[in-house]
C-alpha atoms as a PDB file:
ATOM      1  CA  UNK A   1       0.000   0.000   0.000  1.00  0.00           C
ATOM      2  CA  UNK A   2       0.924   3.585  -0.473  1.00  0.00           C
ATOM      3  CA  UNK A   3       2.855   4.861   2.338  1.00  0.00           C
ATOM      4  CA  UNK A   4       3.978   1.394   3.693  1.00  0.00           C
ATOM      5  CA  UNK A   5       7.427   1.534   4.558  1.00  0.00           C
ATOM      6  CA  UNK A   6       9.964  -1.345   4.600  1.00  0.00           C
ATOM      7  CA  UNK A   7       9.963  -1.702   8.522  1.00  0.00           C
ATOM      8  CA  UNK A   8       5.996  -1.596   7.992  1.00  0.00           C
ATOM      9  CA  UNK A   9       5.719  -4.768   5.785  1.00  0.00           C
ATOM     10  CA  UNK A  10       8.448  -6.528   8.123  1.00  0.00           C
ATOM     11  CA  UNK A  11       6.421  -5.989  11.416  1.00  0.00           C
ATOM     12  CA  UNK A  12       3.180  -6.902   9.590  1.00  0.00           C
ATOM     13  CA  UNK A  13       5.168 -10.564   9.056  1.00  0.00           C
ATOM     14  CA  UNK A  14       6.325 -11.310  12.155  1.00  0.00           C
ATOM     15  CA  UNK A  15       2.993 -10.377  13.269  1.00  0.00           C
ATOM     16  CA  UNK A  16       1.813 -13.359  11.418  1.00  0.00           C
ATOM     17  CA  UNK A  17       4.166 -15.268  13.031  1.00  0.00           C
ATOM     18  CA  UNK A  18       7.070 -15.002   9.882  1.00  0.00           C
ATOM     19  CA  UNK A  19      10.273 -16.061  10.979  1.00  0.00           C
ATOM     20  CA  UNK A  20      12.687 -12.958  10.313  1.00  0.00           C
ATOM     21  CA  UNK A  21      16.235 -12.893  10.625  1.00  0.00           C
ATOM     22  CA  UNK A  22      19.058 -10.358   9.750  1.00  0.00           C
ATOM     23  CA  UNK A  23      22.275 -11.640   7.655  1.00  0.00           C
ATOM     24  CA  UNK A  24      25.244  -9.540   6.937  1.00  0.00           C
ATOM     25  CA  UNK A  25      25.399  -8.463   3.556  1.00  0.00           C
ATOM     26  CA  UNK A  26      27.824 -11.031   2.165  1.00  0.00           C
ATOM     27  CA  UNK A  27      25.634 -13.875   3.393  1.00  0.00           C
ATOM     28  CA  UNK A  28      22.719 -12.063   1.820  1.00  0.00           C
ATOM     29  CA  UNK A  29      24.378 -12.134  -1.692  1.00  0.00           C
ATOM     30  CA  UNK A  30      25.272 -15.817  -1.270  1.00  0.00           C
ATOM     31  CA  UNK A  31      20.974 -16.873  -1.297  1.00  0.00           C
ATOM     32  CA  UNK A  32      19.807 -13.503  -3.408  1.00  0.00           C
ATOM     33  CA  UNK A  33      18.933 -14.353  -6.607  1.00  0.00           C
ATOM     34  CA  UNK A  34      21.117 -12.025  -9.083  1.00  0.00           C
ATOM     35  CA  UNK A  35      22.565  -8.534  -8.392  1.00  0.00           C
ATOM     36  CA  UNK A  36      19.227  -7.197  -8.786  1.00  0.00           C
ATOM     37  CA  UNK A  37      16.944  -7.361  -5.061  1.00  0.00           C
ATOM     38  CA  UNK A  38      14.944  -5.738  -2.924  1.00  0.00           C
ATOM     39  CA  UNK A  39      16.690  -6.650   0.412  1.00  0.00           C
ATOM     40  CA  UNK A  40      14.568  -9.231   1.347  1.00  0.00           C
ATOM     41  CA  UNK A  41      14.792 -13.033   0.761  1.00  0.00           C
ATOM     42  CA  UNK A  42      11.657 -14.789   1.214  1.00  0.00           C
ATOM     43  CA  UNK A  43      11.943 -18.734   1.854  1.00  0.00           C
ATOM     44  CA  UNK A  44       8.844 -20.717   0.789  1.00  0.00           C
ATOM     45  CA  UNK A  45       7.443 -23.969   0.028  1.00  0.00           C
ATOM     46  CA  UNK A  46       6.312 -23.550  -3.398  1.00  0.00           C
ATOM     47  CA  UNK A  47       5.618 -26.742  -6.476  1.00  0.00           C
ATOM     48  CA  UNK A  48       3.147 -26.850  -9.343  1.00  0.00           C
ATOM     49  CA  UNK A  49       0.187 -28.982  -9.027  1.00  0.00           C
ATOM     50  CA  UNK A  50      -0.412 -31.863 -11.081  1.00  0.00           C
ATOM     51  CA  UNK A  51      -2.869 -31.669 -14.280  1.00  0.00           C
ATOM     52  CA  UNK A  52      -5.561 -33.482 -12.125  1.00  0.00           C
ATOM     53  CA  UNK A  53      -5.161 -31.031  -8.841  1.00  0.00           C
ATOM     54  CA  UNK A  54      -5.071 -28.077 -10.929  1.00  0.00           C
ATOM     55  CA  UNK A  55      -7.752 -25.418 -10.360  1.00  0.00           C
ATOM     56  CA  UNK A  56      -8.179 -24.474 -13.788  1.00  0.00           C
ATOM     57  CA  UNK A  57     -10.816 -22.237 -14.626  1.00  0.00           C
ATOM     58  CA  UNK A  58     -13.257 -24.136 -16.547  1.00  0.00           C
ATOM     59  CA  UNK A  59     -14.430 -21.089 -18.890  1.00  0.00           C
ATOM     60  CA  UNK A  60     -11.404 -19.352 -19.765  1.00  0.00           C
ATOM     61  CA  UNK A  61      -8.725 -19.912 -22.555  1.00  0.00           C
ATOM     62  CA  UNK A  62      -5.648 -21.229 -21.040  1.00  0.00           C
ATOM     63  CA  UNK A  63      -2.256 -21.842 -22.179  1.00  0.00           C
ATOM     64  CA  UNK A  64      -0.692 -25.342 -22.850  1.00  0.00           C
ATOM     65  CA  UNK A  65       3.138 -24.713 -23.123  1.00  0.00           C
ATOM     66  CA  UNK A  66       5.078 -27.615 -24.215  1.00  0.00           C
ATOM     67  CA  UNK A  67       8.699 -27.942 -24.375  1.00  0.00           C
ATOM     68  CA  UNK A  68      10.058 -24.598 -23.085  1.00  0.00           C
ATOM     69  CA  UNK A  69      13.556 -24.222 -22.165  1.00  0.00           C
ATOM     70  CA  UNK A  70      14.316 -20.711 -20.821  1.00  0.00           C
ATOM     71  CA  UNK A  71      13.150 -20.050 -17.822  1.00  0.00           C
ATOM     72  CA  UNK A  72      12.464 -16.244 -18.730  1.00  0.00           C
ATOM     73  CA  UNK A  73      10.426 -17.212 -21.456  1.00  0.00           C
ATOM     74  CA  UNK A  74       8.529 -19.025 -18.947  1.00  0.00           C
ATOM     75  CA  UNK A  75       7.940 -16.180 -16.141  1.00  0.00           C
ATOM     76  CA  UNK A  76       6.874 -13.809 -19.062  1.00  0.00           C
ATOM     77  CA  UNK A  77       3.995 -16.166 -19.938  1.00  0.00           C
ATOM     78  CA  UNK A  78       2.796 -16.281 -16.956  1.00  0.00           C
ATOM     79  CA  UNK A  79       2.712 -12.824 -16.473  1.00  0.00           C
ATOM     80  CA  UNK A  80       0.759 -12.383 -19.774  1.00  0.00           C
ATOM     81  CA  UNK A  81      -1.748 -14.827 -18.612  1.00  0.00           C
ATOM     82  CA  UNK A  82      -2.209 -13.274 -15.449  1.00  0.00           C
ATOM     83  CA  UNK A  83      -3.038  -9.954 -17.239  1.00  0.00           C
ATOM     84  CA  UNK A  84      -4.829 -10.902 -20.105  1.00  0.00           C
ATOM     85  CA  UNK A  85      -7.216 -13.081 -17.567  1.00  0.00           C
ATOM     86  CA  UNK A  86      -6.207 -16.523 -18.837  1.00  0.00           C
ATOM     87  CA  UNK A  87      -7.903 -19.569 -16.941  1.00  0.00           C
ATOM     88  CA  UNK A  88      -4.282 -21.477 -16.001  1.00  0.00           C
ATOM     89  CA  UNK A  89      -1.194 -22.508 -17.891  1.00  0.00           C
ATOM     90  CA  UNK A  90      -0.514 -26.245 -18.473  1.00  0.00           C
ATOM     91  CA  UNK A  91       3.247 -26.702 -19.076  1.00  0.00           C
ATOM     92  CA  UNK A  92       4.053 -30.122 -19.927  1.00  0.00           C
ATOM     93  CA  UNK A  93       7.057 -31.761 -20.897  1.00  0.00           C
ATOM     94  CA  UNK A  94       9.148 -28.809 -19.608  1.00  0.00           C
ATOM     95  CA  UNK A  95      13.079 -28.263 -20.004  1.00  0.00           C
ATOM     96  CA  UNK A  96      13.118 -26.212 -17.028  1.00  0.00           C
ATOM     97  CA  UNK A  97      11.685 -25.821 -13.421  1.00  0.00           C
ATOM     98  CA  UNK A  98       8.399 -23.775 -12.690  1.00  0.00           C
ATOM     99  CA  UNK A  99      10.167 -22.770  -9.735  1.00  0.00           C
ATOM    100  CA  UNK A 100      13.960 -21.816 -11.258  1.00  0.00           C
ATOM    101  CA  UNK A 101      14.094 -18.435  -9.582  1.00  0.00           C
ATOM    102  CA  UNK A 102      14.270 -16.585 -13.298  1.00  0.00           C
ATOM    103  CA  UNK A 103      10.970 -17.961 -13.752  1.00  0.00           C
ATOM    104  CA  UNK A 104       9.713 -16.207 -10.404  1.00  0.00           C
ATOM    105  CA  UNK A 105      11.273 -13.119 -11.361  1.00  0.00           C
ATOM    106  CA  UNK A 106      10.025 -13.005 -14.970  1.00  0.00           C
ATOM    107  CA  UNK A 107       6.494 -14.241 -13.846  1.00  0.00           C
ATOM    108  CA  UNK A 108       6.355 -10.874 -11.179  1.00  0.00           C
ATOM    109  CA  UNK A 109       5.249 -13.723  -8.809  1.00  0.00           C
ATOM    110  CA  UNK A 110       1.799 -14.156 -10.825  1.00  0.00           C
ATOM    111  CA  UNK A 111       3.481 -17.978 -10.639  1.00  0.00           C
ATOM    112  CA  UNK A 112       2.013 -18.197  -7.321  1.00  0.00           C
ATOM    113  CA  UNK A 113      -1.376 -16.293  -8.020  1.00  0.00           C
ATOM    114  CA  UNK A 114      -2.020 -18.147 -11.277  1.00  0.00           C
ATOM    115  CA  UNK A 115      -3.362 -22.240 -11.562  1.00  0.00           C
ATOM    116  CA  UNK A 116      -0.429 -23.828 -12.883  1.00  0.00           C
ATOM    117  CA  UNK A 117       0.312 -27.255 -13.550  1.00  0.00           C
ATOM    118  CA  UNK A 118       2.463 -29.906 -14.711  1.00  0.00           C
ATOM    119  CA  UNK A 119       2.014 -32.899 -17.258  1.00  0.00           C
ATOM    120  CA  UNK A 120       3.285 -34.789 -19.926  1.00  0.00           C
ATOM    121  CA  UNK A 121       2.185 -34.090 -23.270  1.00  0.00           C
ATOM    122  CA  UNK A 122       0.356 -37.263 -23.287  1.00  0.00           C
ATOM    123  CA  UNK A 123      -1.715 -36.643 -19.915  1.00  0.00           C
ATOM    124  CA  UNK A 124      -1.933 -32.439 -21.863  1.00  0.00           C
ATOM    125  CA  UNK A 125      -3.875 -34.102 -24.428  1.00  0.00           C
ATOM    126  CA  UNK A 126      -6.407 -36.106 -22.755  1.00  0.00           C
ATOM    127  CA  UNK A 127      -6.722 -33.370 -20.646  1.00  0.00           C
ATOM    128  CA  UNK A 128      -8.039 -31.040 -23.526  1.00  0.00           C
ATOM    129  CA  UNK A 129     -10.307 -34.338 -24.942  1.00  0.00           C
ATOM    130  CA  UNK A 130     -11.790 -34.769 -21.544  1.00  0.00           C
ATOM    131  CA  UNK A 131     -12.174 -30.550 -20.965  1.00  0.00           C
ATOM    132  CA  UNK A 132     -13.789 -31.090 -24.491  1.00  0.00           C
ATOM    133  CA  UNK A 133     -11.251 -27.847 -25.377  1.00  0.00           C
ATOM    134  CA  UNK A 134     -10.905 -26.759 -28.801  1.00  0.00           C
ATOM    135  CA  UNK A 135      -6.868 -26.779 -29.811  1.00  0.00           C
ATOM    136  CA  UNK A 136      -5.206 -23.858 -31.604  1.00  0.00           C
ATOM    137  CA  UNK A 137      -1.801 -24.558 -32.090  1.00  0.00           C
ATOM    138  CA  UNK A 138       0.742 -21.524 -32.820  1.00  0.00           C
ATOM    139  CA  UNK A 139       3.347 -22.457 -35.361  1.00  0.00           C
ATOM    140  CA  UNK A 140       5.305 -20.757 -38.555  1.00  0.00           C
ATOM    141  CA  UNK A 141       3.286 -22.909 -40.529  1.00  0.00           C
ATOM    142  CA  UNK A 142      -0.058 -22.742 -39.429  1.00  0.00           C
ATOM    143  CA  UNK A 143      -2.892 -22.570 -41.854  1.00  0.00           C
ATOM    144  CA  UNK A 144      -5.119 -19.540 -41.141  1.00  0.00           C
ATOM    145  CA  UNK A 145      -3.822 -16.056 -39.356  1.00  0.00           C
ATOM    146  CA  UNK A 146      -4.000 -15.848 -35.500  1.00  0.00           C
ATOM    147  CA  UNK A 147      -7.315 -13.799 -35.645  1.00  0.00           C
ATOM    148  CA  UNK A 148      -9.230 -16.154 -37.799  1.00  0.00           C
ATOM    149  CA  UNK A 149      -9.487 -18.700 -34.946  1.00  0.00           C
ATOM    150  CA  UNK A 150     -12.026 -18.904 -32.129  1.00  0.00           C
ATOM    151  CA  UNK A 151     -10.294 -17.813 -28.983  1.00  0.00           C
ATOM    152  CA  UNK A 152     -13.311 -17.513 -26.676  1.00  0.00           C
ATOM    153  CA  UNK A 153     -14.029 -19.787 -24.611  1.00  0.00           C
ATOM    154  CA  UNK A 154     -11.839 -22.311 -23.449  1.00  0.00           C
ATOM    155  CA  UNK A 155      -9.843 -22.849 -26.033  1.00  0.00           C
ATOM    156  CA  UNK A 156      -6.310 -24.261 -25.085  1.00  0.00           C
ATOM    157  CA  UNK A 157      -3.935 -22.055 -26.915  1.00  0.00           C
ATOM    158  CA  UNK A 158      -0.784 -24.432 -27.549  1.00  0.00           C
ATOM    159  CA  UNK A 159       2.832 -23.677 -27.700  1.00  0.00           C
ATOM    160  CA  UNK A 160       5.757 -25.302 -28.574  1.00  0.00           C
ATOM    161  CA  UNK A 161       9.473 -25.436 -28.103  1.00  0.00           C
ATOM    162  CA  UNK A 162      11.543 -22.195 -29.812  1.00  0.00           C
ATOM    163  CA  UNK A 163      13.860 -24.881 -30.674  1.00  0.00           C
ATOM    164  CA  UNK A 164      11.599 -27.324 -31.600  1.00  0.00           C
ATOM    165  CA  UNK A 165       8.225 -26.703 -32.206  1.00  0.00           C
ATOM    166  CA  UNK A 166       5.596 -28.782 -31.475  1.00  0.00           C
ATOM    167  CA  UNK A 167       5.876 -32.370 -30.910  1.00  0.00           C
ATOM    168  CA  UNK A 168       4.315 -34.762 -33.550  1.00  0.00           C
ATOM    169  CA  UNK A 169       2.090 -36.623 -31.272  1.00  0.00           C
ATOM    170  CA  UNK A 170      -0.400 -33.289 -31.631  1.00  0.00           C
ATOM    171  CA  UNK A 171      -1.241 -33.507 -34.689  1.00  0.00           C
ATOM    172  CA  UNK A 172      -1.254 -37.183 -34.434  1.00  0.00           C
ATOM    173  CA  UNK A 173      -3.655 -37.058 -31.981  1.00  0.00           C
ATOM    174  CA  UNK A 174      -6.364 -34.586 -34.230  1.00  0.00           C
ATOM    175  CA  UNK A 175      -5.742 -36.935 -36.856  1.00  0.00           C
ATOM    176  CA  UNK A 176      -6.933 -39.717 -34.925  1.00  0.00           C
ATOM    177  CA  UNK A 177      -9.707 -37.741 -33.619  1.00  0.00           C
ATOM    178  CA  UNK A 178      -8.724 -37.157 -30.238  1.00  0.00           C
ATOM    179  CA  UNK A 179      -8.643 -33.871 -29.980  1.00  0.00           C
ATOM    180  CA  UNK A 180     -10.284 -30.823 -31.922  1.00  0.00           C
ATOM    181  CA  UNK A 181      -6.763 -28.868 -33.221  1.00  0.00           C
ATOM    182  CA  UNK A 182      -6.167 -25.849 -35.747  1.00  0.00           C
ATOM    183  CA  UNK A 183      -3.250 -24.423 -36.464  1.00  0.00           C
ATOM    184  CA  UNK A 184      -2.325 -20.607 -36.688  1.00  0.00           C
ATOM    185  CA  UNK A 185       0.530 -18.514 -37.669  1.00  0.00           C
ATOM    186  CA  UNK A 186       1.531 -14.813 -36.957  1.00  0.00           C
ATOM    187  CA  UNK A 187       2.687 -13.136 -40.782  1.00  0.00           C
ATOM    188  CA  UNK A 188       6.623 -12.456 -40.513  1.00  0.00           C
ATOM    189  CA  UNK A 189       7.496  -9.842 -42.705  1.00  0.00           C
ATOM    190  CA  UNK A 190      11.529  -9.403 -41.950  1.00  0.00           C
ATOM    191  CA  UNK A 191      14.042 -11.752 -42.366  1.00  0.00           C
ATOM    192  CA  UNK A 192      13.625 -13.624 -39.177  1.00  0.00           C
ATOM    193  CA  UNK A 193      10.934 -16.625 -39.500  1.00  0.00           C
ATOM    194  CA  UNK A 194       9.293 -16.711 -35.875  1.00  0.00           C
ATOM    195  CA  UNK A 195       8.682 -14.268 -33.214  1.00  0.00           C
ATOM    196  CA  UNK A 196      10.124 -14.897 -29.499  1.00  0.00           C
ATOM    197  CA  UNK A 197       8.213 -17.869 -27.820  1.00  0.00           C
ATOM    198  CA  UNK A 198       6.491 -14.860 -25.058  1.00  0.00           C
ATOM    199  CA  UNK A 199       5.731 -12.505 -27.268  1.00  0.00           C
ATOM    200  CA  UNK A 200       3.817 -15.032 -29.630  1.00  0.00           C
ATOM    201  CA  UNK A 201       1.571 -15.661 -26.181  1.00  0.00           C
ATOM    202  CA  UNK A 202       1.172 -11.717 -25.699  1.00  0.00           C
ATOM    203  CA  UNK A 203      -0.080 -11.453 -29.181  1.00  0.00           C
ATOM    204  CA  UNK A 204      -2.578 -14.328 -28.575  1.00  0.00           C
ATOM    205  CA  UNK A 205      -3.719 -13.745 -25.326  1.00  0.00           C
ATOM    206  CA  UNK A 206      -4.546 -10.754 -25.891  1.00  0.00           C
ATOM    207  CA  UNK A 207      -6.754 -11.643 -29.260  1.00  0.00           C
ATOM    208  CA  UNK A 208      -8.441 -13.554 -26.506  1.00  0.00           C
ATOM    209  CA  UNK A 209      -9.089 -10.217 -24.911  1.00  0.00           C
ATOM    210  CA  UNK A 210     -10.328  -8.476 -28.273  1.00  0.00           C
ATOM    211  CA  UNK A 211     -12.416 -11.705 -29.293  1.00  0.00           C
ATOM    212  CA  UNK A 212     -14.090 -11.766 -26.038  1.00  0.00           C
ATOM    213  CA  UNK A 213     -14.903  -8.095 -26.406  1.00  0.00           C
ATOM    214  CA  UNK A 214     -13.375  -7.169 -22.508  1.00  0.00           C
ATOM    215  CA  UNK A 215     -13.096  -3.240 -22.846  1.00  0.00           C
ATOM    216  CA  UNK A 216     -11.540  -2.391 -19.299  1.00  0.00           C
END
């Protein structure tokens, strides 16, 4: 709040029965994360839910990330689903750890606000078969333009590795009948053939946004 001062927010936590202590300042910068901090370390018990404990809202698009690798990447999605009003973000089959403390950073903490959860891309699939969720699956190739899909709802907006794109067990899986999946693509006009892997979820989350005519 406004006005709160640093000694405020500490006596508000040991009023809640926080443990604090006081380090000296080289055994702070031995557990701060990075040059960059705010003084404070908190130490909590934090770990994704499983795909089946997940509070997902039921309603809402949410993200299905598979495959990501950098742990910034990561936190920024997050963040973008937090703002754009997302119902959770599925990450499955992950090359890095929901809670590598880049990924906290990145997120703004919205990784602890947020319903996320954990999966392999198999148990991602019949997730989105049993959720009865419509697939639209981001990639250089895809066959209409971002806009022209239905992102209302609760569509599962899928994403795939920067290095290496979606798995083929997707579109194995629409093929078969599985699972409901389109596939979209954002126009690249410059010499470079994909956009980063968290701006590609700004752009669509936020068509989520304009499709689902929120205003404020």
């Amino acid at each position: 709040q406004q006005g709160t001062t640093f000694a405020d927010w500490i006596a508000a936590l040991a009023a809640r029965g926080t443990r604090i202590a006081s380090v000296s300042e080289k055994a702070f910068e031995r557990v701060a994360f990075g040059s960059r901090n705010e003084g404070v370390v908190g130490v909590v018990r934090f770990g994704p839910r499983l795909l089946a404990e997940a509070k997902i809202t039921a309603d809402r698009p949410v993200f299905v990330i598979e495959g990501v690798e950098k742990p910034g990447n990561l936190g920024a999605i997050l963040r973008t689903a937090d703002a754009a009003g997302l119902g959770g973000v599925i990450i499955c089959d992950a090359r890095t750890d929901v809670a590598n403390p880049a990924v906290i950073r990145a997120s703004l903490g919205t990784v602890f606000s947020m319903p996320v959860a954990t999966s392999s891309t198999a148990e991602a699939i019949q997730w989105c078969r049993r959720q009865q969720r419509a697939v639209v699956a981001a990639t250089p190739e895809g066959t209409r333009l971002w806009h022209e899909a239905d992102l209302r709802g609760n569509a599962a907006i899928l994403l795939g590795s920067e290095a290496h794109g979606l798995s083929a067990v997707w579109p194995e899986a629409a093929a078969g009948g599985t699972i409901r999946m389109e596939t979209v693509r954002l126009p690249m006009h410059g010499i470079a053939d994909s956009l980063n892997l968290s701006v590609t979820a700004a752009v669509l989350a936020y068509e989520t946004i304009r499709q689902r005519g929120v205003t404020r």
